[in-house]
C-alpha atoms as a PDB file:
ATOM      1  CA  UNK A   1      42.273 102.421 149.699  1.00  0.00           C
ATOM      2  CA  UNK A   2      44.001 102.651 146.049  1.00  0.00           C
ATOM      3  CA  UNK A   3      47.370 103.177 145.852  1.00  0.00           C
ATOM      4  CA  UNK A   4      48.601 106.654 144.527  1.00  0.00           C
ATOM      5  CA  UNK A   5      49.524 106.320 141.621  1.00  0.00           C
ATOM      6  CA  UNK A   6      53.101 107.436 140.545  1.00  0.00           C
ATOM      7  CA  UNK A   7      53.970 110.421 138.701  1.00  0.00           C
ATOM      8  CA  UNK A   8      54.176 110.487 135.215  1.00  0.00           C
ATOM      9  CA  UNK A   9      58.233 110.822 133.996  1.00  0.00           C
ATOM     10  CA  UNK A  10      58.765 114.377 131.988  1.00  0.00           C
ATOM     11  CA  UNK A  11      59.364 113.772 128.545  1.00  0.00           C
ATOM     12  CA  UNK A  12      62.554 115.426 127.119  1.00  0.00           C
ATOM     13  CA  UNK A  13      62.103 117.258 124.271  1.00  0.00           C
ATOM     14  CA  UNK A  14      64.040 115.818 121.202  1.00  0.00           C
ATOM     15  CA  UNK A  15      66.205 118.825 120.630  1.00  0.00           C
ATOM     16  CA  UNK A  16      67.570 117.602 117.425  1.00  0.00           C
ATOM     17  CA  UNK A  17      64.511 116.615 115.803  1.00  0.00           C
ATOM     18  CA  UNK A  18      63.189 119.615 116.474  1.00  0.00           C
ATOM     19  CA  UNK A  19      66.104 121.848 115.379  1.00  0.00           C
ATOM     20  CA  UNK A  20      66.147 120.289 112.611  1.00  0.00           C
ATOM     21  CA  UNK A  21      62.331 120.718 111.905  1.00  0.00           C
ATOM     22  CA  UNK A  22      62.831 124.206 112.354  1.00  0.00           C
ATOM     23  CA  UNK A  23      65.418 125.045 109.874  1.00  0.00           C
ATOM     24  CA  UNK A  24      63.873 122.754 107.616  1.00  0.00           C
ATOM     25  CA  UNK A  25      64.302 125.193 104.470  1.00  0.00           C
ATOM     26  CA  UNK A  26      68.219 125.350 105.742  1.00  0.00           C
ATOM     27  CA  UNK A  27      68.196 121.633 105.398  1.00  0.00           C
ATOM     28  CA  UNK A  28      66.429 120.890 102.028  1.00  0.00           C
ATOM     29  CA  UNK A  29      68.944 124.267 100.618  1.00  0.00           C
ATOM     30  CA  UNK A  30      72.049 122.124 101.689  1.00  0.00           C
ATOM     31  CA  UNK A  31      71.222 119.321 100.022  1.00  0.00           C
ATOM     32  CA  UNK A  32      69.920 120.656  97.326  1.00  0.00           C
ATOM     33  CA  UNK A  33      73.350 122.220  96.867  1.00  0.00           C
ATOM     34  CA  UNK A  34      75.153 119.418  97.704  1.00  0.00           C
ATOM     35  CA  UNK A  35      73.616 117.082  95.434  1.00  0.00           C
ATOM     36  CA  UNK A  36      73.895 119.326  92.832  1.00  0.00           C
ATOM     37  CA  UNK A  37      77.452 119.832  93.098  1.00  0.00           C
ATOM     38  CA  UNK A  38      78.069 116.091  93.319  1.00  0.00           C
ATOM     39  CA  UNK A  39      76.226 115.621  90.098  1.00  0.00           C
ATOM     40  CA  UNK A  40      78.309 118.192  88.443  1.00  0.00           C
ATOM     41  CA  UNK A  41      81.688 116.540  90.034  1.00  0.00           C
ATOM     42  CA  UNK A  42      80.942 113.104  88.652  1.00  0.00           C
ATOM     43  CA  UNK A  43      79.835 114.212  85.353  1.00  0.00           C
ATOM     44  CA  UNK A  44      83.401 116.566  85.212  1.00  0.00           C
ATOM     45  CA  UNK A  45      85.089 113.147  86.904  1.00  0.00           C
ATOM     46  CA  UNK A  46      83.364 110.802  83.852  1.00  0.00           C
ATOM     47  CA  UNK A  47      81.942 111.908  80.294  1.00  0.00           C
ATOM     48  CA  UNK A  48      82.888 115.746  80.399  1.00  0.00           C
ATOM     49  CA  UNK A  49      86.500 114.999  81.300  1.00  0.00           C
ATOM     50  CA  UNK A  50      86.746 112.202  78.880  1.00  0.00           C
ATOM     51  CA  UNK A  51      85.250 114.834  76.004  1.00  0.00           C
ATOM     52  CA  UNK A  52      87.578 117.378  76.638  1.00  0.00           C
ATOM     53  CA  UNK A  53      90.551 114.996  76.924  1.00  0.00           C
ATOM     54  CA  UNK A  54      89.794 113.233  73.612  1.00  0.00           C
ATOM     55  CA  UNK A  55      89.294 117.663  72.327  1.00  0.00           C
ATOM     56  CA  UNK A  56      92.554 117.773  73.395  1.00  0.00           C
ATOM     57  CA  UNK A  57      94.371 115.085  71.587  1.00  0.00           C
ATOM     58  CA  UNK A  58      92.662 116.044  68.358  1.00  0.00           C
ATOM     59  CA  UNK A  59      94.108 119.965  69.038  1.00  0.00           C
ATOM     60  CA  UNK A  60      97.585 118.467  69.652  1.00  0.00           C
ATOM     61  CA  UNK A  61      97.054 116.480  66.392  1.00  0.00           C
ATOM     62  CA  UNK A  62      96.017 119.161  64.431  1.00  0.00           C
ATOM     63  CA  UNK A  63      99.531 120.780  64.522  1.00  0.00           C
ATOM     64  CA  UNK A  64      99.463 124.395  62.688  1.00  0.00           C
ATOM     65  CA  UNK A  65      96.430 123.095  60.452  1.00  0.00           C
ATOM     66  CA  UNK A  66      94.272 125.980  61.366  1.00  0.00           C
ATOM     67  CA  UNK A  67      91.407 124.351  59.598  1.00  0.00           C
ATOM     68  CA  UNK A  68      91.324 121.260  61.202  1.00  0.00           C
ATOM     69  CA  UNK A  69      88.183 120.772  63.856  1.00  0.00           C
ATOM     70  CA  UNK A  70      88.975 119.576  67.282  1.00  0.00           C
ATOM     71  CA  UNK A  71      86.241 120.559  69.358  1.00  0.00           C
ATOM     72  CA  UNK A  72      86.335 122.911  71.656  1.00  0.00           C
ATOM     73  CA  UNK A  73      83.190 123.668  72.883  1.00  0.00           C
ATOM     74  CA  UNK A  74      84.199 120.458  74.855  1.00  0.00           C
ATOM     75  CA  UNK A  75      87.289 121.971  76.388  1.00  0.00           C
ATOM     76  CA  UNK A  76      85.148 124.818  77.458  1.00  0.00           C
ATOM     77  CA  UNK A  77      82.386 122.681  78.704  1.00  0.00           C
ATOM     78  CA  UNK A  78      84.733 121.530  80.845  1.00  0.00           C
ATOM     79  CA  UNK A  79      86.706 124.464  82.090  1.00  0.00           C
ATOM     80  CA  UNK A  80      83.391 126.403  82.797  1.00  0.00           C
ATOM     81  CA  UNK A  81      81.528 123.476  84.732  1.00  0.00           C
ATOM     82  CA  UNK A  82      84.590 122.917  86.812  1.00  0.00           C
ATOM     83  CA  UNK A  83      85.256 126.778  87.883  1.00  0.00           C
ATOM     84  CA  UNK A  84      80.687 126.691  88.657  1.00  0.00           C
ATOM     85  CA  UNK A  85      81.581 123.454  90.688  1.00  0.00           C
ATOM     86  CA  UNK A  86      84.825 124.741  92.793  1.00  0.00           C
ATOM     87  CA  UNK A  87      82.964 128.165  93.504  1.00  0.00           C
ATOM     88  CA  UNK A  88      79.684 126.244  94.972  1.00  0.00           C
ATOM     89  CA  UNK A  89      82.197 123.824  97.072  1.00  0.00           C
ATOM     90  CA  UNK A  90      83.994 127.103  97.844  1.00  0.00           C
ATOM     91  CA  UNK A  91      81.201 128.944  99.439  1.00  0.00           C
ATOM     92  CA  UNK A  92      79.928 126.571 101.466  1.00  0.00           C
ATOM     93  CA  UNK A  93      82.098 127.864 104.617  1.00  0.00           C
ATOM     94  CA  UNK A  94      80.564 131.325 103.687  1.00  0.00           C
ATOM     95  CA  UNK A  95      77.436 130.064 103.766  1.00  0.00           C
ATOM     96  CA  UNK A  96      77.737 128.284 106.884  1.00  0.00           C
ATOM     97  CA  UNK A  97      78.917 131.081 108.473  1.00  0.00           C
ATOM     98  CA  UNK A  98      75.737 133.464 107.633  1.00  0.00           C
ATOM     99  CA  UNK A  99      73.019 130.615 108.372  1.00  0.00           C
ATOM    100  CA  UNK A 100      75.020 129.801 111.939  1.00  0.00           C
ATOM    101  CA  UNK A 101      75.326 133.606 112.819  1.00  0.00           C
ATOM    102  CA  UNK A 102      72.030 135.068 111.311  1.00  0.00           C
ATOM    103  CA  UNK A 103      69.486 131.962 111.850  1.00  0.00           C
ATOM    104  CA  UNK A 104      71.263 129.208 114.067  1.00  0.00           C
ATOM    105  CA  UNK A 105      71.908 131.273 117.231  1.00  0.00           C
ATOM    106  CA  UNK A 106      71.633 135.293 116.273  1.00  0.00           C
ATOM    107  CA  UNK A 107      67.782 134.809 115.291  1.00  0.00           C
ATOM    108  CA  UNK A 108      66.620 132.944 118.300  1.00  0.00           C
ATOM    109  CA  UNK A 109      68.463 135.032 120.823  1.00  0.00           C
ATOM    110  CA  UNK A 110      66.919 138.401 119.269  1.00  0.00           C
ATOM    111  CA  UNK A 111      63.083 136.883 119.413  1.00  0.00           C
ATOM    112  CA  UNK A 112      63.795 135.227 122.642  1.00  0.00           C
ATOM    113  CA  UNK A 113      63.273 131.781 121.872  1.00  0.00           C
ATOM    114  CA  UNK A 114      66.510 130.931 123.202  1.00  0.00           C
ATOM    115  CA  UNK A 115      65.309 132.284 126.516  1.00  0.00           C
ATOM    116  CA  UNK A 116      62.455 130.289 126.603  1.00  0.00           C
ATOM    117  CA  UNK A 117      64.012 127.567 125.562  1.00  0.00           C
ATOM    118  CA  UNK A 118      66.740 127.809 127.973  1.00  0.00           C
ATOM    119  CA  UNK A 119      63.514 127.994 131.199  1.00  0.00           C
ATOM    120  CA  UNK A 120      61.378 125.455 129.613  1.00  0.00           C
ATOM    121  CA  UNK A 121      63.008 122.666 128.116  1.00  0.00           C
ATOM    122  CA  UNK A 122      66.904 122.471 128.179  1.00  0.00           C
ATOM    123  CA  UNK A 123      69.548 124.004 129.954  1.00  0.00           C
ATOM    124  CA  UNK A 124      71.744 126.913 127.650  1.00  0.00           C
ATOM    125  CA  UNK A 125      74.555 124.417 127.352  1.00  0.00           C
ATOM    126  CA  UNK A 126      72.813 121.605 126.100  1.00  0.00           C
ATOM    127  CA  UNK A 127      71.036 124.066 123.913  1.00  0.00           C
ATOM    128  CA  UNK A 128      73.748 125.190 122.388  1.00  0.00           C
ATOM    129  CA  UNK A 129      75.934 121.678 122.174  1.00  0.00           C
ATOM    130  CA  UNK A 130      72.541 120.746 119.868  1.00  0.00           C
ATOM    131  CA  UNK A 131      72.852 123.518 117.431  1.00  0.00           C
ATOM    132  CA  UNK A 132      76.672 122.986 117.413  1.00  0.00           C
ATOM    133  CA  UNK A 133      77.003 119.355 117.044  1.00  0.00           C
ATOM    134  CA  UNK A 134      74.017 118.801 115.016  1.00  0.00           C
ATOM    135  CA  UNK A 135      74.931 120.894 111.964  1.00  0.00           C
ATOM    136  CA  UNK A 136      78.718 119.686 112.204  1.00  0.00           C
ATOM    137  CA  UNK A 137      77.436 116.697 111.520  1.00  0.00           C
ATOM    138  CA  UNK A 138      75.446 117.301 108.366  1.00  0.00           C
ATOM    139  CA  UNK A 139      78.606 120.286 107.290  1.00  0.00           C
ATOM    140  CA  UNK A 140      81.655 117.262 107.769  1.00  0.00           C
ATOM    141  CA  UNK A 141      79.423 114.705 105.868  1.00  0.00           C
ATOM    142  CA  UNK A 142      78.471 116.862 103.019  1.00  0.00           C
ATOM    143  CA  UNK A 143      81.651 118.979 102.649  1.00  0.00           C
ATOM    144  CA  UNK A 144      83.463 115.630 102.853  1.00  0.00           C
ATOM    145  CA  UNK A 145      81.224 114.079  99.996  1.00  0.00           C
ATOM    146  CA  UNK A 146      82.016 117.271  98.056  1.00  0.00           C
ATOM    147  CA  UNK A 147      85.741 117.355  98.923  1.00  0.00           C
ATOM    148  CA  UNK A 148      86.693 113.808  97.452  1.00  0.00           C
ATOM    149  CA  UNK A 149      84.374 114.370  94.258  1.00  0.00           C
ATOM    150  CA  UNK A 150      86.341 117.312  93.287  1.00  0.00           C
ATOM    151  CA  UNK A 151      89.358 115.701  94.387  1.00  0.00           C
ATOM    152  CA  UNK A 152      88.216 113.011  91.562  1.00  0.00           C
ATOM    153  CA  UNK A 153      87.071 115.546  89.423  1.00  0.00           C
ATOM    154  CA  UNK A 154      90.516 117.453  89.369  1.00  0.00           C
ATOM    155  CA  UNK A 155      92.624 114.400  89.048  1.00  0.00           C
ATOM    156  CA  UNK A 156      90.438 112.983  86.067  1.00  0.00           C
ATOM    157  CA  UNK A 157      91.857 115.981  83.926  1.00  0.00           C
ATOM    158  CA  UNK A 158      95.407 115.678  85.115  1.00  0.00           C
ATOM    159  CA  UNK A 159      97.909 115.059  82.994  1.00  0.00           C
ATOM    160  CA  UNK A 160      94.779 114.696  80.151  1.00  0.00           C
ATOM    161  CA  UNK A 161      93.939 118.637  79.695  1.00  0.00           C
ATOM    162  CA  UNK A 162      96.268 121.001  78.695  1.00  0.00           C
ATOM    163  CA  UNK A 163      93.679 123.972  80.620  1.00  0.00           C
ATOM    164  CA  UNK A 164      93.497 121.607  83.946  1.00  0.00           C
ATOM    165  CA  UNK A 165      93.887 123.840  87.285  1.00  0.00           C
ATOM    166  CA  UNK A 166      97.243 122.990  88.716  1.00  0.00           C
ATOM    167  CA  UNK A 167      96.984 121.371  91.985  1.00  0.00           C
ATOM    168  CA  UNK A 168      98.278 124.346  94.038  1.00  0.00           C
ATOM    169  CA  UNK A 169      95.458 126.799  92.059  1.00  0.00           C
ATOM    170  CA  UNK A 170      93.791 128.305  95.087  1.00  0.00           C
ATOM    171  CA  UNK A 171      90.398 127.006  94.291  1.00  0.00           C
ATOM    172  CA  UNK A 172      91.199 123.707  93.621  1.00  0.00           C
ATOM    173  CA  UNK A 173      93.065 123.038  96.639  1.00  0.00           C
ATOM    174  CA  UNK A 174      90.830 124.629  99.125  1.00  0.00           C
ATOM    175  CA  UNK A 175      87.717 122.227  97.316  1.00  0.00           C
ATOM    176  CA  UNK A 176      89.796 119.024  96.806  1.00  0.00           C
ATOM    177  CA  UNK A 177      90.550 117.962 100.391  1.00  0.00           C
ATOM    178  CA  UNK A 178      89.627 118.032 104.199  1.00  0.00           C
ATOM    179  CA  UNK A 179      90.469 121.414 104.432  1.00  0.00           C
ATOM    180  CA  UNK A 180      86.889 122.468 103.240  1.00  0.00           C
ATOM    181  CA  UNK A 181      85.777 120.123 105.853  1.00  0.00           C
ATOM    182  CA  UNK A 182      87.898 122.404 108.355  1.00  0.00           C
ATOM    183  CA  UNK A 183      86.601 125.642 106.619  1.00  0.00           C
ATOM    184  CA  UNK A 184      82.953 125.024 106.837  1.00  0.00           C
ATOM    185  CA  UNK A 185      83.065 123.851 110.662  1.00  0.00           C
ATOM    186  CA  UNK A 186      85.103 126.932 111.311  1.00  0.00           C
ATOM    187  CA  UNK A 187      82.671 129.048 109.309  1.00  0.00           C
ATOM    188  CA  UNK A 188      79.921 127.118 111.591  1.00  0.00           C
ATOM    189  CA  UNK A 189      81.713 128.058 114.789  1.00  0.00           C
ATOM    190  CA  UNK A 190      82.753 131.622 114.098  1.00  0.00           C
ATOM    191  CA  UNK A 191      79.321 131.904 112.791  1.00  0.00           C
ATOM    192  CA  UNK A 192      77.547 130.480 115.910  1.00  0.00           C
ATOM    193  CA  UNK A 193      80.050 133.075 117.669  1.00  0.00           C
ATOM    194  CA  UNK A 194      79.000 136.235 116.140  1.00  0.00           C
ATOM    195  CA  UNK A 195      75.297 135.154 117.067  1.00  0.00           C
ATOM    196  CA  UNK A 196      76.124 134.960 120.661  1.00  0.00           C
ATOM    197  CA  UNK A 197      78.149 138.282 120.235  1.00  0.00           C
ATOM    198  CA  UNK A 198      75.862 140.287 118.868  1.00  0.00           C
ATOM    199  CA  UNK A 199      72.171 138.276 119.694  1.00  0.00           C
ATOM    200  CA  UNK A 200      70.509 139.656 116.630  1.00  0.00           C
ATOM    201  CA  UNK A 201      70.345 137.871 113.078  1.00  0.00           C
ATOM    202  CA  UNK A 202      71.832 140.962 110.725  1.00  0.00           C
ATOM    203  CA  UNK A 203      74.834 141.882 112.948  1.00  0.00           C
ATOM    204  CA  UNK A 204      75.529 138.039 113.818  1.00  0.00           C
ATOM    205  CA  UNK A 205      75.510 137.311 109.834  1.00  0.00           C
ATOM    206  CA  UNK A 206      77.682 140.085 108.594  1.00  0.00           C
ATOM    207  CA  UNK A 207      80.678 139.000 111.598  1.00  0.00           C
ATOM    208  CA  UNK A 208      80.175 135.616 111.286  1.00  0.00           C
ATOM    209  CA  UNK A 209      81.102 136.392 107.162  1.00  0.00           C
ATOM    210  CA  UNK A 210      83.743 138.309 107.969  1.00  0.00           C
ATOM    211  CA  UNK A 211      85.443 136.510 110.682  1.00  0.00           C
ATOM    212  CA  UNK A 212      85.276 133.768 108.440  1.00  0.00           C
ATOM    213  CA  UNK A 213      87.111 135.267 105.615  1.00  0.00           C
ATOM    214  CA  UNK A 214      90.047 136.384 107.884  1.00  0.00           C
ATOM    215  CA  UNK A 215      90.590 132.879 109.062  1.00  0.00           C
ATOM    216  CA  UNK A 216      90.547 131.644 105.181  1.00  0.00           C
ATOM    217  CA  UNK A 217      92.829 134.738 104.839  1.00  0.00           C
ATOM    218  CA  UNK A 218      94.918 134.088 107.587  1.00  0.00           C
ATOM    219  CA  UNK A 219      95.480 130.282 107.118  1.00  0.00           C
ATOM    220  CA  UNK A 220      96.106 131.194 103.023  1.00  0.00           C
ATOM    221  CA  UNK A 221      99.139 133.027 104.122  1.00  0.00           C
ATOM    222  CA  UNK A 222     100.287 130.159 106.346  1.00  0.00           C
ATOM    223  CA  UNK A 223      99.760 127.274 103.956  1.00  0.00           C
ATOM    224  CA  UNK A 224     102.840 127.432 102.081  1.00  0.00           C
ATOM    225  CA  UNK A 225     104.636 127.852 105.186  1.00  0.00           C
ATOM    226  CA  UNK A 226     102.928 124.905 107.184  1.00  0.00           C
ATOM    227  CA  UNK A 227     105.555 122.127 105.323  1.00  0.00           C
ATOM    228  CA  UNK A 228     109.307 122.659 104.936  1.00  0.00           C
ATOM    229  CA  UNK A 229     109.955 123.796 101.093  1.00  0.00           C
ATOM    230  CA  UNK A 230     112.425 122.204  98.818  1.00  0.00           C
ATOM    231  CA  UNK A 231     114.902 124.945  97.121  1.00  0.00           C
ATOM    232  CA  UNK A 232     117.335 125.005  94.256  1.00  0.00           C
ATOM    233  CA  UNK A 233     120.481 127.596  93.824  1.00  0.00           C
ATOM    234  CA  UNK A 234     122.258 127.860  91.182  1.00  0.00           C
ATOM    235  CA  UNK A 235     124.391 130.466  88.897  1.00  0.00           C
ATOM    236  CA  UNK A 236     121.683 132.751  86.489  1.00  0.00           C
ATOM    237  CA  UNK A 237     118.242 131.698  86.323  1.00  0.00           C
ATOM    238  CA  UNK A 238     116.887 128.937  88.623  1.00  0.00           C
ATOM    239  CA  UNK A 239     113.609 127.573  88.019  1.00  0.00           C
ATOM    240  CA  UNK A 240     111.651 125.161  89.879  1.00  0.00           C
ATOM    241  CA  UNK A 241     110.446 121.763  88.484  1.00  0.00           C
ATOM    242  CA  UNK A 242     107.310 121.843  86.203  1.00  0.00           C
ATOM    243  CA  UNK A 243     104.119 121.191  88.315  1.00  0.00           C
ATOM    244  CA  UNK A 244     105.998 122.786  91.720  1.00  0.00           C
ATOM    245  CA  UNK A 245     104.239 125.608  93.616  1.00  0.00           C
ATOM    246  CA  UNK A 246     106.819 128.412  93.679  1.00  0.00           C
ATOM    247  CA  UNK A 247     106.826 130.180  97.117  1.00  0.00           C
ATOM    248  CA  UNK A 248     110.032 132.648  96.685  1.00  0.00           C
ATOM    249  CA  UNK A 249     112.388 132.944  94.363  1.00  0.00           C
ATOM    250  CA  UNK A 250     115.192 136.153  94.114  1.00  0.00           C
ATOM    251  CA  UNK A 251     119.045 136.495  94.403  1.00  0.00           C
ATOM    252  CA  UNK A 252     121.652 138.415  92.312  1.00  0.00           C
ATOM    253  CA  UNK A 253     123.029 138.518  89.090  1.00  0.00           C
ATOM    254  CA  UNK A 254     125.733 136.132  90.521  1.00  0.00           C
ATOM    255  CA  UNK A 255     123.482 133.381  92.330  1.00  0.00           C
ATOM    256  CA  UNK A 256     119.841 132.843  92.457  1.00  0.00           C
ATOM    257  CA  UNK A 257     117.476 130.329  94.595  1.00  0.00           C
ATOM    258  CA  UNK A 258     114.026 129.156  94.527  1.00  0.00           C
ATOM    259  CA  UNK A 259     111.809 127.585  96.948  1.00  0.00           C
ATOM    260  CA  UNK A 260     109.232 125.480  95.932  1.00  0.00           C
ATOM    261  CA  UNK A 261     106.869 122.609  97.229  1.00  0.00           C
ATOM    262  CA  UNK A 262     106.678 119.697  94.478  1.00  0.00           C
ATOM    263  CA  UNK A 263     102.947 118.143  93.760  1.00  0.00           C
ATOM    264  CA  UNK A 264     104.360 115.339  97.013  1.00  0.00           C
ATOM    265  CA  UNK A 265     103.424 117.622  99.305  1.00  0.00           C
ATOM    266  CA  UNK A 266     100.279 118.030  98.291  1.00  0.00           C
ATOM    267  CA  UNK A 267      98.237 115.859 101.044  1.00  0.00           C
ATOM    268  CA  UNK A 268     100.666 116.763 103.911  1.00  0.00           C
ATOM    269  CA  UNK A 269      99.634 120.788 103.338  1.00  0.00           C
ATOM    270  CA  UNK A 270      96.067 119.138 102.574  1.00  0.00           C
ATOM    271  CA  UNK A 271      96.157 117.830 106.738  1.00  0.00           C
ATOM    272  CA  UNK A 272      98.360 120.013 108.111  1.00  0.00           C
ATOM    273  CA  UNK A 273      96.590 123.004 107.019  1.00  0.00           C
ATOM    274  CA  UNK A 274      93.312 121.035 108.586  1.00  0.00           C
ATOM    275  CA  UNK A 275      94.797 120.336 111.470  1.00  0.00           C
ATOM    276  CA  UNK A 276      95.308 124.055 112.397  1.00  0.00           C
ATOM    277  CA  UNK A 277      92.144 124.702 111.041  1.00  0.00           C
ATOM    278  CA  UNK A 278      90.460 122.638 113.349  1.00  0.00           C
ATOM    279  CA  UNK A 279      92.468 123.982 116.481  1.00  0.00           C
ATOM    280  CA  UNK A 280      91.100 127.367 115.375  1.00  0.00           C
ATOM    281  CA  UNK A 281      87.692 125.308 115.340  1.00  0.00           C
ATOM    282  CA  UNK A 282      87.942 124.343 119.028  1.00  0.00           C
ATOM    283  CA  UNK A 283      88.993 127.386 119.776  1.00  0.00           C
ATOM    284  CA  UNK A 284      86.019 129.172 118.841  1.00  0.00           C
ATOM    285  CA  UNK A 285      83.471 126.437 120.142  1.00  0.00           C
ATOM    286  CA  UNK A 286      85.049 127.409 123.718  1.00  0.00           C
ATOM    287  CA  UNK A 287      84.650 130.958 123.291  1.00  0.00           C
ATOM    288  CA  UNK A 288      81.378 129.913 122.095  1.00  0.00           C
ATOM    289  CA  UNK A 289      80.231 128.469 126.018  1.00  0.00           C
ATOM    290  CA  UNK A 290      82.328 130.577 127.370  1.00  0.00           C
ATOM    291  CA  UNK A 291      80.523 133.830 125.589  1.00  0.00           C
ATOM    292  CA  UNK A 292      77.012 131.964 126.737  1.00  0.00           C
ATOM    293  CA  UNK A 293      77.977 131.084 130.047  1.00  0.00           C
ATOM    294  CA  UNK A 294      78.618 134.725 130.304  1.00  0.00           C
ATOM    295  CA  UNK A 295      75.257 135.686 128.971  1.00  0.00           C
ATOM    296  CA  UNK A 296      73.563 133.484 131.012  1.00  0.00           C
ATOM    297  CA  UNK A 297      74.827 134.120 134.094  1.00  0.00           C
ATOM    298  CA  UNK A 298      73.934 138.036 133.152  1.00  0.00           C
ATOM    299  CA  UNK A 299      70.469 137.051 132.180  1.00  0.00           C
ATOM    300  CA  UNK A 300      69.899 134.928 135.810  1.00  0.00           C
ATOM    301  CA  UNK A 301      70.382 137.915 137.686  1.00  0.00           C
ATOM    302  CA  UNK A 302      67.885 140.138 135.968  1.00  0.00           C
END
């Protein structure tokens, strides 16, 4: 008599590999973009910084001679390749937010693939910590990448360009620092959100873009307030130092104030504003499981 043999073990599906085979056109986009953008940082960081810089010191040298050549299609080389570069890094938690909400998680649940998914091969939560943690992954690493190359890029023209951003210029600060880290994974969480919401891929997109752009709005209103200002007072006029971010200045003929936060406190807004950012983050993952444990429990009893 021949032993029986034993059952073959299931095979679990690799759910990353497979997302990640699926939005394969998501994938090559990203880095397409992000490489891209990191070719445009360096180049702004080495050569095209160095250009307009030595532009610069010719225009200073110049004086009032209006015929003397100092070129400036350098200087706005510069400038314009900079502003294309901050806008990409910009929209990336914009971006994340529609792909998340329209394609991640809104898509699936409106053909039913989720469903199928969810009796088939995984269990909701472990679909849904796949498509969460997967894309984080690939949004911190790039956005990171992108972060310290504009960081690079902006300081290479500091002090050198008379046109540089200053380092409080909204663009600039929201691009040069983990805070677009925080952005994009909050655009990839309010975005996953608005899928579970609304479980179809127009609806889910259009929320997840406009929840996003309150919590940018929201936290842009905070961020002077996240770190204690300095402030002068004085009799007359009171400026604050050159290169300070003025957040309030007033008072009467007699006395005047102004608050201000000097370019020191530039990396503790940079992690404080992150920090929130990425409480607001958590937040939504929960409501994420909590919005599918929900929907699954509905969906069980049909």
């Amino acid at each position: 008599m021949t032993a029986l043999s034993a059952p073959a073990p299931a095979v679990r599906p690799r759910l990353t590999s497979w997302l990640l085979r699926l939005h394969r056109p998501a994938l090559y986009v990203w880095t397409a973009l992000v490489l891209l953008t990191a070719v445009t940082l360096l180049l702004l960081h080495g050569p095209m910084a160095d250009a307009a810089a030595e532009s610069w010191r010719r225009y200073d040298a110049c004086g009032f001679d209006a015929t003397c050549a100092y070129g400036q299609s350098a200087i706005l080389r510069y400038k314009d390749w900079y502003n294309y570069a901050t806008l990409a890094a910009a929209l990336v938690p914009f971006l994340t937010a529609a792909w998340a909400g329209g394609a991640l998680v809104g898509s699936e649940l409106e053909s039913g693939t989720a469903r199928l998914s969810w009796t088939q091969s995984s269990t909701p939560v472990r679909w849904l910590t796949v498509r969460l943690a997967a894309p984080a992954v690939l949004v911190t690493a790039g956005t990171g990448l992108l972060a310290w190359l504009h960081y690079l890029a902006w300081a290479a023209g500091r002090g050198r360009l008379h046109s540089a951003k200053d380092w409080y210029d909204v663009g600039t600060f929201h691009t040069g620092g983990p805070i677009l880290v925080a952005l994009s994974l909050a655009g990839l969480a309010a975005g996953a959100l608005s899928g579970l919401l609304w479980r179809r891929a127009l609806p889910a997109l259009a929320s997840g873009l406009l929840l996003t752009a309150v919590i940018w709005g929201v936290q842009l209103e905070l961020l002077p307030h996240l770190w204690p200002t300095l402030g002068r007072t004085g009799h007359g006029y009171v400026a604050s130092p050159s290169g300070s971010w003025t957040v309030s200045h007033g008072g009467t003929a007699a006395r005047y104030h102004v608050t201000y936060h000097p370019y020191a406190h530039y990396w503790p807004l940079q992690l404080t504003a992150t920090a929130v950012l990425l409480a607001v983050t958590a937040l939504l993952t929960v409501a994420c499981f909590v919005v599918l444990r929900r929907l699954t429990g509905r969906t069980a009893t049909r």
